[in-house]
Protein backbone atom coordinates (compact mmCIF):
# COMPACT_ATOMS: atom_id res chain seq x y z
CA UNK A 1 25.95 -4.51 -8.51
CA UNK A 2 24.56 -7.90 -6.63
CA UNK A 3 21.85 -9.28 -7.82
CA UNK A 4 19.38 -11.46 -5.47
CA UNK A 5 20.49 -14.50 -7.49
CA UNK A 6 24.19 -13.72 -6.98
CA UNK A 7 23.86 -13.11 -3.17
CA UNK A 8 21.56 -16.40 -2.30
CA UNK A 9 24.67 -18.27 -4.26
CA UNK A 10 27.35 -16.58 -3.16
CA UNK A 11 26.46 -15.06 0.66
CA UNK A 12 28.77 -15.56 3.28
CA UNK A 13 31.54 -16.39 0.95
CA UNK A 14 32.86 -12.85 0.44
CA UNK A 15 29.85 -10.83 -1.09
CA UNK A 16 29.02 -9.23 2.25
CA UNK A 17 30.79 -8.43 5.39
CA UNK A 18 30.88 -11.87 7.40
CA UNK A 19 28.48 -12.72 10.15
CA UNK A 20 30.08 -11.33 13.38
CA UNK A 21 32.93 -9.71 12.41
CA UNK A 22 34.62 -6.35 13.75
CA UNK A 23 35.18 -4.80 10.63
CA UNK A 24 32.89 -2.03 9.38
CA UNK A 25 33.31 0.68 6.78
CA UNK A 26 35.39 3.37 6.55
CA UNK A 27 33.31 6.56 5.83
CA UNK A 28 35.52 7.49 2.98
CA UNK A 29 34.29 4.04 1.36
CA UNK A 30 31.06 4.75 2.51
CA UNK A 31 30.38 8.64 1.06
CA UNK A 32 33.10 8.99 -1.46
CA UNK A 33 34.98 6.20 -3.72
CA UNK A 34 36.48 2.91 -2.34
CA UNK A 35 35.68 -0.34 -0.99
CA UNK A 36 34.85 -1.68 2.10
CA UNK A 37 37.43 -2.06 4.32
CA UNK A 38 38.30 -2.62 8.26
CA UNK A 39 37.79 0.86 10.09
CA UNK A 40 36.40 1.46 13.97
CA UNK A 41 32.65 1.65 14.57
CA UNK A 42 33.21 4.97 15.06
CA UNK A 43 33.61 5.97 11.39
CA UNK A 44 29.99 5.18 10.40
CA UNK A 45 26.88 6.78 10.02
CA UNK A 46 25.37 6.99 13.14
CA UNK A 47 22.25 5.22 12.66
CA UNK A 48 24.32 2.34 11.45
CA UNK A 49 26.56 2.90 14.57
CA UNK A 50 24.02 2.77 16.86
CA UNK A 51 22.70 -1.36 15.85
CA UNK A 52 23.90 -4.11 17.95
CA UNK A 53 24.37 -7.69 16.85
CA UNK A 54 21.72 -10.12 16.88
CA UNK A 55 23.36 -13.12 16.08
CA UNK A 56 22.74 -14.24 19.70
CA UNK A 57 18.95 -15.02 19.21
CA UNK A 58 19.64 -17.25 15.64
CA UNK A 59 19.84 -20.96 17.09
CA UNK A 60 21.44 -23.55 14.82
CA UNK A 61 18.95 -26.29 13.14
CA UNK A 62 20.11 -28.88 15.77
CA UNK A 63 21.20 -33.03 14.52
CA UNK A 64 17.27 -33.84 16.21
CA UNK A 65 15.73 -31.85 13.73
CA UNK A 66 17.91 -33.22 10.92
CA UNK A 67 16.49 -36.73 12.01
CA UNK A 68 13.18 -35.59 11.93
CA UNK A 69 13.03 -34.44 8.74
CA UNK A 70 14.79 -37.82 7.19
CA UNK A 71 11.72 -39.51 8.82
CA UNK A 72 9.33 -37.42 6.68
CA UNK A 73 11.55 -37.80 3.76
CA UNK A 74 11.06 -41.71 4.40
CA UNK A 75 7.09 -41.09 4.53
CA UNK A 76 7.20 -38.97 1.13
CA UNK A 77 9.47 -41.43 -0.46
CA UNK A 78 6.78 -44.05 0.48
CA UNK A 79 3.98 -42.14 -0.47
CA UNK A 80 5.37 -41.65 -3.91
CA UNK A 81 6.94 -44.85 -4.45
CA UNK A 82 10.74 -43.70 -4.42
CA UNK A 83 12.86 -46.49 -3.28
CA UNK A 84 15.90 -44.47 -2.83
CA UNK A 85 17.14 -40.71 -3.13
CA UNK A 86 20.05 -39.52 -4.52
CA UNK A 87 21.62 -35.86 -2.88
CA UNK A 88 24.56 -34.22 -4.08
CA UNK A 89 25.79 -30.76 -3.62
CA UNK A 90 23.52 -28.01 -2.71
CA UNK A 91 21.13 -27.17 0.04
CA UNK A 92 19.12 -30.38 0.06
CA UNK A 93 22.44 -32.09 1.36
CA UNK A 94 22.79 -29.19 3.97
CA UNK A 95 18.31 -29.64 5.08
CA UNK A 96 19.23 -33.12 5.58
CA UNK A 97 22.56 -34.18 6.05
CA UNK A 98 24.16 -30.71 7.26
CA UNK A 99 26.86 -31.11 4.72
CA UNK A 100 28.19 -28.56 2.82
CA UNK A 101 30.12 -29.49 -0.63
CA UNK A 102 31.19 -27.63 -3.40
CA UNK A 103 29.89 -28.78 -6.76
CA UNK A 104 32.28 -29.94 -9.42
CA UNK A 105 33.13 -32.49 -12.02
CA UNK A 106 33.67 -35.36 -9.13
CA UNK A 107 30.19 -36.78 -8.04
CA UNK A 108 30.28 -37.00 -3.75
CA UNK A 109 26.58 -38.00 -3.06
CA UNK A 110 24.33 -39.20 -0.67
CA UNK A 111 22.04 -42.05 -1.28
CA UNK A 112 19.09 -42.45 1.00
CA UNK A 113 16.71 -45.24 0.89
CA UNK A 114 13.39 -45.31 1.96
CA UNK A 115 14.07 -48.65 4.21
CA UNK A 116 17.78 -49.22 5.15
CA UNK A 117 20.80 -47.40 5.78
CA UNK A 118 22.20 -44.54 3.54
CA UNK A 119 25.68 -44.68 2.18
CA UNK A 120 27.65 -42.04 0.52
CA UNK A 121 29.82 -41.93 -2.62
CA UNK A 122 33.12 -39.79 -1.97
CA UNK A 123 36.44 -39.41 -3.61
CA UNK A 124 39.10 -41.24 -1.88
CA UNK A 125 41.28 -37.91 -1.63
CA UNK A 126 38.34 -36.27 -0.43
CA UNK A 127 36.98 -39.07 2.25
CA UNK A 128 38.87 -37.29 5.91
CA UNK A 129 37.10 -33.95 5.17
CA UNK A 130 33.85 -36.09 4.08
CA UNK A 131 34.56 -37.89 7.43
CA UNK A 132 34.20 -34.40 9.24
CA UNK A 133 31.25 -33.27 8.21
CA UNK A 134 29.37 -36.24 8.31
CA UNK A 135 30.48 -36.71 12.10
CA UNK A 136 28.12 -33.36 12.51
CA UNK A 137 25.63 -34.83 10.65
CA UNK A 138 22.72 -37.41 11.35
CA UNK A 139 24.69 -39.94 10.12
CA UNK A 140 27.47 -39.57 12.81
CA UNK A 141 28.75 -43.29 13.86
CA UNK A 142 26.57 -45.16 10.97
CA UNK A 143 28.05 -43.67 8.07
CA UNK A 144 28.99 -46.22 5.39
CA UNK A 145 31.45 -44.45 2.88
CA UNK A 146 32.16 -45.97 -0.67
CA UNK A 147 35.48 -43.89 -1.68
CA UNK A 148 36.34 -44.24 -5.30
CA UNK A 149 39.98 -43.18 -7.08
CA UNK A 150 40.69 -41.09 -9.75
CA UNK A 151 41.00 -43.38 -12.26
CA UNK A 152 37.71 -44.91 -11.25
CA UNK A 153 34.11 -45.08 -11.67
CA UNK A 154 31.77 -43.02 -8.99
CA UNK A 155 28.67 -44.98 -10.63
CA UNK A 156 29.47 -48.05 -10.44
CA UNK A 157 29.95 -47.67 -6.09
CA UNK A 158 26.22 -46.18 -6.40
CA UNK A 159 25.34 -49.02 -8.42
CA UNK A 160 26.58 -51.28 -5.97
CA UNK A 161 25.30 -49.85 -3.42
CA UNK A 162 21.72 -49.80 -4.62
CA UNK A 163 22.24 -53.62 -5.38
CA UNK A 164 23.47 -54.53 -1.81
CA UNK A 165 20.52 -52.89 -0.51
CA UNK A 166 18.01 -54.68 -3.26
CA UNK A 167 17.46 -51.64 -5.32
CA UNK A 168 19.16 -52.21 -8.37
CA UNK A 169 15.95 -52.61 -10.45
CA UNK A 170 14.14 -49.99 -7.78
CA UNK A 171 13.20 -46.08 -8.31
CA UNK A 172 16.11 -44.02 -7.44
CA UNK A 173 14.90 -40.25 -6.79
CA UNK A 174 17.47 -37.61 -8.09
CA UNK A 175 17.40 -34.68 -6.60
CA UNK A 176 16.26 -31.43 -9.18
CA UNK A 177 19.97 -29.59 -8.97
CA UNK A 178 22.25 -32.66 -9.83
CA UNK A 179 23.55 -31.89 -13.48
CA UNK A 180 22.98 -34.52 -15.82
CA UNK A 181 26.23 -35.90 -16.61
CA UNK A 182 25.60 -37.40 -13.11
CA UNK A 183 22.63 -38.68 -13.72
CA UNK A 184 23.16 -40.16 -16.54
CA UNK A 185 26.21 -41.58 -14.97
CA UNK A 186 24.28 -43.44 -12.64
CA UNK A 187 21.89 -44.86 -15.27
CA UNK A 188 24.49 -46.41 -17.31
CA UNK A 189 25.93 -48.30 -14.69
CA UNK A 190 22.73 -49.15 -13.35
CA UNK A 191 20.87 -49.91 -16.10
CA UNK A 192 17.42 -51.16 -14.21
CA UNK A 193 17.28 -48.58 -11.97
CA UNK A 194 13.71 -46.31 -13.20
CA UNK A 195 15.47 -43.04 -12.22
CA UNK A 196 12.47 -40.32 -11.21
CA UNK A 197 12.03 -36.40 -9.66
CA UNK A 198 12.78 -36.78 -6.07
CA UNK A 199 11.04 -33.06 -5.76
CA UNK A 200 8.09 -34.96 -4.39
CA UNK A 201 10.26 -35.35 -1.64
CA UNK A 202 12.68 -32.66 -1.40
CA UNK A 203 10.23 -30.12 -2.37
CA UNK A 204 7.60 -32.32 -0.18
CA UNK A 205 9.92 -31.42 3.22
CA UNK A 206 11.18 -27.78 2.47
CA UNK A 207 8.20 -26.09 1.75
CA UNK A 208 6.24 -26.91 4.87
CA UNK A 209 8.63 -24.63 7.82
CA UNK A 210 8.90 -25.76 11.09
CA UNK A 211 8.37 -23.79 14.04
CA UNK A 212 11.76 -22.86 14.55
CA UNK A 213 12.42 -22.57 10.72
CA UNK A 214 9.42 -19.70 10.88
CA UNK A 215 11.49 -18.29 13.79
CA UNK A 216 15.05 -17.94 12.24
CA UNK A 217 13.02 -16.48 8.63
CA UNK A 218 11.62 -14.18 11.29
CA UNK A 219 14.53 -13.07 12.78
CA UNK A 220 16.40 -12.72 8.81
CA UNK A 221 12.99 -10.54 8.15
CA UNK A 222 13.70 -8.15 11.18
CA UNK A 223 17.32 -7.91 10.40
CA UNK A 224 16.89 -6.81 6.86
CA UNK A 225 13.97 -4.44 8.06
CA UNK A 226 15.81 -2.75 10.34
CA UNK A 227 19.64 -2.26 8.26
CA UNK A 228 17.76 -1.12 5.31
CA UNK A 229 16.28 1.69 7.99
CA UNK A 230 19.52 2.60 9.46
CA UNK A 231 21.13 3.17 5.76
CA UNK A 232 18.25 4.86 5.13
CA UNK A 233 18.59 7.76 7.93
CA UNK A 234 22.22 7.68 6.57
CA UNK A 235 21.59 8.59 2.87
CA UNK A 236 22.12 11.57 0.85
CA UNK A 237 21.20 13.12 -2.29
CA UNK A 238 24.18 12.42 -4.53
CA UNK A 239 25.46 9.30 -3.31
CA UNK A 240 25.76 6.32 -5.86
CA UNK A 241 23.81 2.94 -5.89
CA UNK A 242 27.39 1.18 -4.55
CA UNK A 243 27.49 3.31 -1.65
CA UNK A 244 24.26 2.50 -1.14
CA UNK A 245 24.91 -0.93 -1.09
CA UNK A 246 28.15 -0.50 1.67
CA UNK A 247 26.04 1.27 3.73
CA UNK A 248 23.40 -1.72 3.97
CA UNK A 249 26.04 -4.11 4.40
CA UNK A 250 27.89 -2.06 7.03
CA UNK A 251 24.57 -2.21 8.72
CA UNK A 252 24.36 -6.19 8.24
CA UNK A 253 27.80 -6.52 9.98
CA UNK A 254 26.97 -4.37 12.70
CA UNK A 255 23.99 -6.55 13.02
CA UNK A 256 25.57 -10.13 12.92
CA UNK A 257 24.49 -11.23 10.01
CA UNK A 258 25.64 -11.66 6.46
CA UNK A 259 23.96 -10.01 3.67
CA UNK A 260 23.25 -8.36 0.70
CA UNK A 261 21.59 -5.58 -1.62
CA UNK A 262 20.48 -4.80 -4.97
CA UNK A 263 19.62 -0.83 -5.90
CA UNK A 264 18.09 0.88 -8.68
CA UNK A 265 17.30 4.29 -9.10
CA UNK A 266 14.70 6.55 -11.52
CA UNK A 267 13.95 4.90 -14.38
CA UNK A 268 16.25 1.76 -13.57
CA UNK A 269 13.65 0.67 -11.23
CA UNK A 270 11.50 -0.02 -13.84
CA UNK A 271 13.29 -3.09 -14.48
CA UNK A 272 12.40 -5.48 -11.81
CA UNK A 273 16.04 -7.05 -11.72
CA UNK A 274 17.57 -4.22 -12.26
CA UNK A 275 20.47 -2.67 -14.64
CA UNK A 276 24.60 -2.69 -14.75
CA UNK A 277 24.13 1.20 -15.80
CA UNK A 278 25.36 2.89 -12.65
CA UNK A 279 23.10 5.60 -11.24
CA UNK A 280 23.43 8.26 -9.11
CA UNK A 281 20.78 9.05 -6.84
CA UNK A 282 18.84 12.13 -6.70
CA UNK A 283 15.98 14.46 -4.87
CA UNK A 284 12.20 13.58 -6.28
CA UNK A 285 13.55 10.62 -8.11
CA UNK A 286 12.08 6.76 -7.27
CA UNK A 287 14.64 4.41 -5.15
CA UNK A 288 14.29 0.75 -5.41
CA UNK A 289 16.25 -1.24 -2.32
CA UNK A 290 15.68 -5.46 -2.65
CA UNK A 291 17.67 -8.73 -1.75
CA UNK A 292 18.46 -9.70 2.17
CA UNK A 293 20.30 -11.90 4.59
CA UNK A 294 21.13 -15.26 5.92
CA UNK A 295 20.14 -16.50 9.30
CA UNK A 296 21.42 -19.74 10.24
CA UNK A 297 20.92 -20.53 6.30
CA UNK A 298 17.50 -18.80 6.25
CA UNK A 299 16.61 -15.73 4.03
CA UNK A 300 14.72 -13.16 4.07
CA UNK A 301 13.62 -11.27 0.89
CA UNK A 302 12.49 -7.36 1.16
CA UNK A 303 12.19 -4.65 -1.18
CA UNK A 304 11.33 -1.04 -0.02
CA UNK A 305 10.68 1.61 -2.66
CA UNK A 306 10.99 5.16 -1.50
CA UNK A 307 11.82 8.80 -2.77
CA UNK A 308 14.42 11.01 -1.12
CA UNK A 309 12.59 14.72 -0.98
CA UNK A 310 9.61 15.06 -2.42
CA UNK A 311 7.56 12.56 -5.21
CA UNK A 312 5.14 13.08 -8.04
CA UNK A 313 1.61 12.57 -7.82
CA UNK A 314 1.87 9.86 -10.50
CA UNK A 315 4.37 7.81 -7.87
CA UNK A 316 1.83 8.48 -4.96
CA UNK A 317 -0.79 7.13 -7.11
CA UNK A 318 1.10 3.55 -8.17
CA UNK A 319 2.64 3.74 -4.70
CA UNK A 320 -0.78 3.48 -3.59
CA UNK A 321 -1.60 0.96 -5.99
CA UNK A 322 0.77 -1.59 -5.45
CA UNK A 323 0.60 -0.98 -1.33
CA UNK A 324 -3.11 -2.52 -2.13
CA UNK A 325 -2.15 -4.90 -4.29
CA UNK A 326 -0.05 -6.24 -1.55
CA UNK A 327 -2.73 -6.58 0.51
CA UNK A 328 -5.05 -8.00 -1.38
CA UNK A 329 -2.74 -11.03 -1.80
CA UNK A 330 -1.98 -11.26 1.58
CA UNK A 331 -5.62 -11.16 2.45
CA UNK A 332 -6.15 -13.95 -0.16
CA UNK A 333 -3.97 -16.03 1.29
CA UNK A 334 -4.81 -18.70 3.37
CA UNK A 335 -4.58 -22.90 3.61
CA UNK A 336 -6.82 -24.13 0.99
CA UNK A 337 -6.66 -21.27 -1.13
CA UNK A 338 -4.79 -22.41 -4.63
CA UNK A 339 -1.64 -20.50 -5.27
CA UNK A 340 -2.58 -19.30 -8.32
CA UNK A 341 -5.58 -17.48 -6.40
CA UNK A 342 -2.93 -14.98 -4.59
CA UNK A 343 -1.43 -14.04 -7.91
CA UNK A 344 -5.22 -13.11 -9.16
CA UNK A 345 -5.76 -10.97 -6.22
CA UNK A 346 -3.01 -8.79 -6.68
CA UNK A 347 -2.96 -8.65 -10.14
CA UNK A 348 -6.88 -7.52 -10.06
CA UNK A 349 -5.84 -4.38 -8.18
CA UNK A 350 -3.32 -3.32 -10.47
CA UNK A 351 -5.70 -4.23 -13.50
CA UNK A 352 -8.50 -2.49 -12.11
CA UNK A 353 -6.35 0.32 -11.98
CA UNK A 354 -5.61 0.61 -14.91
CA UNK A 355 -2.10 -1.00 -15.15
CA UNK A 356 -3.23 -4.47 -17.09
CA UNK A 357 -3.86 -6.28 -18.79
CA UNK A 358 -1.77 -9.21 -17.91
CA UNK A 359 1.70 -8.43 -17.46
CA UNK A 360 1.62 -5.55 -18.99
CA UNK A 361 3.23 -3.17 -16.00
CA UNK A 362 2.81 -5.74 -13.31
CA UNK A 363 4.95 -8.43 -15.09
CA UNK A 364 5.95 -10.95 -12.77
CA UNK A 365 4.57 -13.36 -10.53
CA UNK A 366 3.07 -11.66 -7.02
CA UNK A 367 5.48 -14.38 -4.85
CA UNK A 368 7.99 -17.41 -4.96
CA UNK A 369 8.53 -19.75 -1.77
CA UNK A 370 11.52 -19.06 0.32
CA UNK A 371 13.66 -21.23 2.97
CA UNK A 372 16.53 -21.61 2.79
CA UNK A 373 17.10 -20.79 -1.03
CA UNK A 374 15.82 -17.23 -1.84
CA UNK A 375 13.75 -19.36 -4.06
CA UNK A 376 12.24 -22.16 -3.61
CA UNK A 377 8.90 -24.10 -3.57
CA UNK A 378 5.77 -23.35 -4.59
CA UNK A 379 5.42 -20.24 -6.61
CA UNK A 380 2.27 -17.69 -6.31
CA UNK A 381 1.85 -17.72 -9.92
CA UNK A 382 -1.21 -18.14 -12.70
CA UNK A 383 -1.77 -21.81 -13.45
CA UNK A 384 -0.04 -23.08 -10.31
CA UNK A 385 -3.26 -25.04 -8.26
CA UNK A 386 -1.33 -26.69 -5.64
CA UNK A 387 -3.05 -25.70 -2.52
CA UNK A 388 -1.83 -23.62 0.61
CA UNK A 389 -0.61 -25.17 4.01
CA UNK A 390 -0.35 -23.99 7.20
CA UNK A 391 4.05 -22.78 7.80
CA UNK A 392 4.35 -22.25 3.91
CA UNK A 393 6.67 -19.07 3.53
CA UNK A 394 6.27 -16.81 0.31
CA UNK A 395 7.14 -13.19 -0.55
CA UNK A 396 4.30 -10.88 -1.27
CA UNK A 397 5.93 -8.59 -3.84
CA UNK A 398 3.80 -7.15 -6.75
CA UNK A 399 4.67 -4.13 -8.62
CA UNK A 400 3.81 -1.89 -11.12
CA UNK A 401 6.86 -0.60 -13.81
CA UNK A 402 6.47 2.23 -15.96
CA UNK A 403 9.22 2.05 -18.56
CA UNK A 404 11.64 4.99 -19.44
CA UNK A 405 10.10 6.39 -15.92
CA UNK A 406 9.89 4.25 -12.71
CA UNK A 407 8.77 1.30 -11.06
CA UNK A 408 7.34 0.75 -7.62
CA UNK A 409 7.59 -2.81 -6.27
CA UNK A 410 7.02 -3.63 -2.19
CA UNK A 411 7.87 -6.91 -0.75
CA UNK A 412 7.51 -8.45 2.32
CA UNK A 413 8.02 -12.11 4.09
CA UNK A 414 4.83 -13.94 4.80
CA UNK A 415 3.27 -16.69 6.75
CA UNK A 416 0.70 -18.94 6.30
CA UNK A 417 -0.66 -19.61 9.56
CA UNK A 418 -3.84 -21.74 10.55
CA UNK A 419 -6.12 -20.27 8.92
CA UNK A 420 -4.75 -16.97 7.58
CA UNK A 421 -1.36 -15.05 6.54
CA UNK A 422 1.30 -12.74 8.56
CA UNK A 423 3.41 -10.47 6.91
CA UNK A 424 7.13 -10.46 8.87
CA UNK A 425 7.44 -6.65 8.75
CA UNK A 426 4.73 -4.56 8.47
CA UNK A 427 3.69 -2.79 5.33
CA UNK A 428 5.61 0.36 4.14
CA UNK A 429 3.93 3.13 5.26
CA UNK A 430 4.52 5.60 1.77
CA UNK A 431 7.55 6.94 -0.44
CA UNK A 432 8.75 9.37 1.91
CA UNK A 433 8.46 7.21 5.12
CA UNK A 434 8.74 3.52 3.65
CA UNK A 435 9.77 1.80 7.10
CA UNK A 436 7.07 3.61 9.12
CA UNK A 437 4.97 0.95 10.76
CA UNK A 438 7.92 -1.59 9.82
């Protein structure tokens, strides 16, 4: 089964069917045993047949942009007194630099001052294919690369570096992902360096969207919404969660896009993240759909909860519940408003209800941030008073789950716009027409 955390690592690198390929799934992969395999369009479900690619309308974050946002990394590093920042591997390198590197135990990193020109750290077997990708990146032409051999010392070119550019005693920034070993790497061999969070910046730049960051999230929130329907129409009592999951992804290929798909069914969707059991699924009993795609690096996050026939009363009545819940937070949310108040308003509903206290059924946080990690800066959560901003992005996703029975969770994309919120897709309508309205 993928998990959300597994896909947002992992997508585009085999998990799903890759952006704008022919292949699709054969139906015996698709309705009976097997995996997913090249087969004509003509095999699939119809509703999945029927979607056409929309991988022309995703635009590429172009090198201008890329320069733009070093500029307001150079304002946040001032701001908060960071001399210098050090990148490695991950998507900060990708926001800025539009490099993409594989972790591992050699250190390739980016060091960006606040005044000055940025130099990177490579491994001299590694330097041409550095070379590439650094030609497509802001740093095209200026790029001053410090290679370093095997049998060498990756922390002592940093070092050198930072002491060339009159930083050697200065704050260096490191990045929130970079593993220790390299940091503490870098503080041995520069031993007056004051080595701080660069989050204030990293964090400072990602979690405000730009206009055509809200656009490609938009367009990842429309593709989910719409391959989720189409495997929907398709789906049968008696199918299993995995052929669930191929038909969603069949539906993402068809669509351009790469992504993914976590399901639960009955009384696994009482677990938020789910369960390895695997489950079969069944008339009257609660299905629980969550995860999405990439767009140009940009995610969307959606979780529809629906019943195939006909549900109890109790699952109309939490349905209804956490529907409200939903928008209550949305409602709350606004720039100004303190994260922490979004989380309050949901969790009131589903108190006042009767499912409190606490986290008692409702046991999560009502959002997280999203970009271009799943998650990411700043979390809708108790205790969190960081105010909102206009082009923050969050998921609206509280739930109520009944152990040993069912759980109910609905999750959308939204917005924080001037002076309000927008949910992506619109609300799910109820458990026998959840994409209604969508």
């Amino acid at each position: 089964m993928s998990s959300r955390r597994r896909f947002l690592r992992h997508a585009g690198g085999g998990l799903a069917l890759a952006a704008g390929a022919s292949t699709a799934v054969p139906s015996d992969a698709l309705l009976g045993q097997g995996s997913v395999a090249a087969a004509s369009s003509a095999s699939l479900p119809a509703s999945i047949r029927a979607l056409k690619s929309m991988k022309d309308l995703a635009k590429p974050i172009s090198t201008e942009e890329r320069r733009a946002r070093i500029e307001e990394a150079h304002r946040l590093m001032a701001e908060n007194r960071i001399d210098s920042l050090m990148l490695m591997s991950g998507t900060s390198l990708v926001y800025f630099a539009n490099i993409r590197w594989w972790g591992g135990e050699r250190l390739f990193a980016l060091i960006l001052p606040a005044k000055g020109q940025p130099f990177f750290v490579c491994p001299a077997f590694e330097r041409v294919r550095a070379e590439e990708q650094i030609a497509q990146s802001p740093f095209a032409g200026i790029a001053d690369v410090r290679i370093w051999e095997e049998d060498g010392s990756p922390y002592s070119r940093i070092a050198e570096g930072l002491r060339e550019r009159g930083l050697a005693g200065g704050r260096l920034g490191m990045e929130e992902t970079v593993h220790y070993v390299f940091s503490e790497g870098v503080s041995k061999a520069g031993p007056a360096l004051n080595i701080v969070s660069g989050t204030p910046v990293t964090a400072g730049c990602r979690m405000r969207k730009s206009r055509h960051e809200i656009e490609l999230m938009r367009l990842a929130a429309r593709v989910t919404i719409t391959a989720y329907e189409a495997a929907w129409r398709a789906l049968e009592p008696g199918m299993t969660q995995q052929q669930l999951q191929r038909l969603i992804e069949a539906a993402y290929s068809q669509l351009g896009f790469p992504g993914g798909v976590s399901v639960n069914v009955g009384r696994y969707s009482a677990l938020p993240h789910g369960s390895v059991e695997p489950q079969t699924i069944h008339e009257g009993e609660v299905v629980m759909i969550d995860d999405g795609c990439l767009v140009e690096g940009y995610t969307s996050d959606i979780t529809r909860t629906f019943v195939l026939g006909k549900p109890t009363d109790k699952m109309r009545q939490v349905f209804d519940i956490v529907r409200r819940a939903q928008k209550a937070a949305l409602d709350a949310t606004r720039p100004g408003v303190e994260a922490q108040a979004v989380d309050a308003a949901a969790r009131k509903v589903i108190t006042d209800a009767g499912f409190g206290p606490g986290y008692k059924f409702f046991t999560h946080r009502v959002g997280h941030g999203m970009g271009m990690d799943g998650h990411e800066w700043p979390y809708l959560v108790r205790g969190n008073t960081l105010k909102l901003e206009p082009n923050m992005m969050f998921s609206d996703e509280p739930g109520i789950y009944i152990r040993g029975e069912f759980g109910v969770r609905l999750e959308d994309d939204m917005h924080v716009t001037e002076n309000a919120a927008e949910l992506f897709t619109g609300q799910s309508a109820s458990l026998e027409e959840p994409f209604a309205g969508c």
